[in-house]
Protein backbone atom coordinates (compact mmCIF):
# COMPACT_ATOMS: atom_id res chain seq x y z
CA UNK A 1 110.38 129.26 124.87
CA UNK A 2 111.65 132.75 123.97
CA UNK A 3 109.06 135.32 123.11
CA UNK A 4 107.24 134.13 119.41
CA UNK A 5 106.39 136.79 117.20
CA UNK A 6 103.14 135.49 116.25
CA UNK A 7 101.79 133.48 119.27
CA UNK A 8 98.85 132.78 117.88
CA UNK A 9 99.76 131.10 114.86
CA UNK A 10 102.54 128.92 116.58
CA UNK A 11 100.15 127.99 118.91
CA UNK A 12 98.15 127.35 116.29
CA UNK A 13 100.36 124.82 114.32
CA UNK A 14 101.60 123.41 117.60
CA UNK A 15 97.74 122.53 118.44
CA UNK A 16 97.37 120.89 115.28
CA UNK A 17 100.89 118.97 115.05
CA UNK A 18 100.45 117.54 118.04
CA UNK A 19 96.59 116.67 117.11
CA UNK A 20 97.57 115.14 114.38
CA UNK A 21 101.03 113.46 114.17
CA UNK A 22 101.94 113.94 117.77
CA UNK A 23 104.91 116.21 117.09
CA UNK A 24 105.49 119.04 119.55
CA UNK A 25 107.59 122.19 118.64
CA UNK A 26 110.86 123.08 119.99
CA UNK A 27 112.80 126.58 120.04
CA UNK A 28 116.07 126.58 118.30
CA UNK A 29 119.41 126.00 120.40
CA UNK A 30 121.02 128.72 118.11
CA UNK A 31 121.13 130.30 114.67
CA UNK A 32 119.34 127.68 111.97
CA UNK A 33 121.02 126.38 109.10
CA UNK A 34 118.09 126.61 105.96
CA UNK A 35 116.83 122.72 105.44
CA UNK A 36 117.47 120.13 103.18
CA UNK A 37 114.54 119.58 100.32
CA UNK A 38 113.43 123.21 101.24
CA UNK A 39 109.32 123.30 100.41
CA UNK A 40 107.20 126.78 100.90
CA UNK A 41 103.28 126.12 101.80
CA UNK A 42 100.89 128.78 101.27
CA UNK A 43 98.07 129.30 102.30
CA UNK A 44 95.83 132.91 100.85
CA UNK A 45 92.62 134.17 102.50
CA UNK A 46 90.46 136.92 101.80
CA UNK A 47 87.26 138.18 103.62
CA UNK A 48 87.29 139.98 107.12
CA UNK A 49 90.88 139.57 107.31
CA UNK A 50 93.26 139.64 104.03
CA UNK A 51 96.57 137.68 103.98
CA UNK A 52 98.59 134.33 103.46
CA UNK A 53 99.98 131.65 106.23
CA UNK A 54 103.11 130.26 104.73
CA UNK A 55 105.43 127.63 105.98
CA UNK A 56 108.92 127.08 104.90
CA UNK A 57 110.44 123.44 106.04
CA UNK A 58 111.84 120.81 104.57
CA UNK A 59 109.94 117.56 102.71
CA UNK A 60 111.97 115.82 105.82
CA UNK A 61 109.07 117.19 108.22
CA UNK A 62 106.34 116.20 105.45
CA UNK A 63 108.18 112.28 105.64
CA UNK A 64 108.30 112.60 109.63
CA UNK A 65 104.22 113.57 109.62
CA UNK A 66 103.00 110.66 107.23
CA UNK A 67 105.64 108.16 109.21
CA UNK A 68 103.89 109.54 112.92
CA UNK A 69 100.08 109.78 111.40
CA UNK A 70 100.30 105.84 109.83
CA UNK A 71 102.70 104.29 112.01
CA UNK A 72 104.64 102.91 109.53
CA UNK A 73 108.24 102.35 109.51
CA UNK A 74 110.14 104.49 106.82
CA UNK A 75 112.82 101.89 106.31
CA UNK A 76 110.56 99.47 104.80
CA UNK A 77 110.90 99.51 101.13
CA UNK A 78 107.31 98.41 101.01
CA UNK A 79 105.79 100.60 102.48
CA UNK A 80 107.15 103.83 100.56
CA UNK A 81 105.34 102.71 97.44
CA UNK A 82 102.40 103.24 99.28
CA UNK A 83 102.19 106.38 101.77
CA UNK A 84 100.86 109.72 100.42
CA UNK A 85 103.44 112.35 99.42
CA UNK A 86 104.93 113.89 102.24
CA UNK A 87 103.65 117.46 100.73
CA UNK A 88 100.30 115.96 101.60
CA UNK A 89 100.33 116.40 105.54
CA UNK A 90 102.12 119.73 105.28
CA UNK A 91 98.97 120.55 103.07
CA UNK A 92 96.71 119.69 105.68
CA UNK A 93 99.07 121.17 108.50
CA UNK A 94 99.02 124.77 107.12
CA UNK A 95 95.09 124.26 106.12
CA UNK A 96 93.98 123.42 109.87
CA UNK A 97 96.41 125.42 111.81
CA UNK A 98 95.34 128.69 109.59
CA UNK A 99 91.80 127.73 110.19
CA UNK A 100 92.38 127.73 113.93
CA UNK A 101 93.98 131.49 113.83
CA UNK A 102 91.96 133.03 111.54
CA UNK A 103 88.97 131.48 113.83
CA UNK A 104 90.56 133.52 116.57
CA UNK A 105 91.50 136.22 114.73
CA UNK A 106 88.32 136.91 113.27
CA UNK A 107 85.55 135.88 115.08
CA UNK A 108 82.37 136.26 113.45
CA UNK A 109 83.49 138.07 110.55
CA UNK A 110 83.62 136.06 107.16
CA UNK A 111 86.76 134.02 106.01
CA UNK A 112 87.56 132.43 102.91
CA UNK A 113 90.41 130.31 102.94
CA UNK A 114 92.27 128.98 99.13
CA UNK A 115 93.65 125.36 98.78
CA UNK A 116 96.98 125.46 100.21
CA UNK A 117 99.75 125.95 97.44
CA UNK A 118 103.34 124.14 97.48
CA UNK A 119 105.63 126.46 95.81
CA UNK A 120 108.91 126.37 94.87
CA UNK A 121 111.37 127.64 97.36
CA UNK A 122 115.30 128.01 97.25
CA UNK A 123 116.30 127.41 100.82
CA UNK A 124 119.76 129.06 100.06
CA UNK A 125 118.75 132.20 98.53
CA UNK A 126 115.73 132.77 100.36
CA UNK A 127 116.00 131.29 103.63
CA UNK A 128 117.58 133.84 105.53
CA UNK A 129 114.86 136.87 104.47
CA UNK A 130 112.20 134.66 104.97
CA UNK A 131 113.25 133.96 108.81
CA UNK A 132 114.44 137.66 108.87
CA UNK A 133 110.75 138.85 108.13
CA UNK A 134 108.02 140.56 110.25
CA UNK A 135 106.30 137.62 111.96
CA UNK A 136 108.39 134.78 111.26
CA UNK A 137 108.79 132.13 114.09
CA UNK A 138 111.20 129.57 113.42
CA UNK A 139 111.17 126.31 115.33
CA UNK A 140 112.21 122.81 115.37
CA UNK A 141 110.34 119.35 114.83
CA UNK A 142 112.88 116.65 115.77
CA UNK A 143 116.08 117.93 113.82
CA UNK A 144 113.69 120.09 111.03
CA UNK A 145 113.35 123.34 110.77
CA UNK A 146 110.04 124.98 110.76
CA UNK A 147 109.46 128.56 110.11
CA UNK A 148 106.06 130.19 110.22
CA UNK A 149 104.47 133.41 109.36
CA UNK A 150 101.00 135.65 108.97
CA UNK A 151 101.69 137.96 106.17
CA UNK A 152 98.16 140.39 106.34
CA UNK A 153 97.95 142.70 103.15
């Protein structure tokens, strides 16, 4: 894997993908194209440390997280009536895996994490500075882009 700028936090999200949706995290072959559906979640804490987590992907990785948590099969019309919103695991994904840093990051020292935000995000106006910015890892679930970063303030 080539050198992450933020170790921590990848390793953090890869913990908690594979925990729970058994997804693992691959580095890019190349340069990567912004994704389809493009979602931001963020995720602000205050306390010891100051900051946000944010995650730019696509609702594709949400879809591929509820499909690999239920076991259900996302062909059958049925079925989509009934599965949460594929927001909801990305939710969750940025909630535990900030948890997990920020455990690490500031051990002992008092935390409070906000409910995790989806905001809007325009993958082809904003994609490229987002991946361009200090501490921004981007890597790939299946065929989705995933691109993580700490932003302290």
């Amino acid at each position: 894997m080539p050198e992450l700028r933020n170790g921590q936090l990848v390793e953090s999200l890869m913990a908690a993908l594979e925990t729970m949706a058994f997804v693992s995290l691959q580095p890019p072959d190349g340069p990567v194209a912004a994704p389809e559906e493009a979602i931001l979640v963020s995720l602000a804490f205050h306390g010891a440390r100051q900051g946000r987590v944010e995650v730019a992907t696509s609702e594709q990785f949400g879809r591929l997280l509820v499909d690999n948590m239920l076991g259900c099969d996302p062909s059958d019309p049925q079925s989509t009536d009934t599965l949460p919103h594929p927001h909801d695991p990305l939710v969750e994904l940025v909630n535990i895996a900030t948890g997990i840093v920020l455990k690490t990051h500031a051990p002992g020292g008092r935390v409070e994490m906000s409910v995790p935000q989806v905001l809007p995000f325009d993958a082809e106006s904003q994609w490229q500075t987002f991946i361009a910015s200090d501490g921004c890892d981007v890597l790939m679930a299946d065929s989705v882009p995933v691109a993580i970063r700490l932003v302290e303030e």
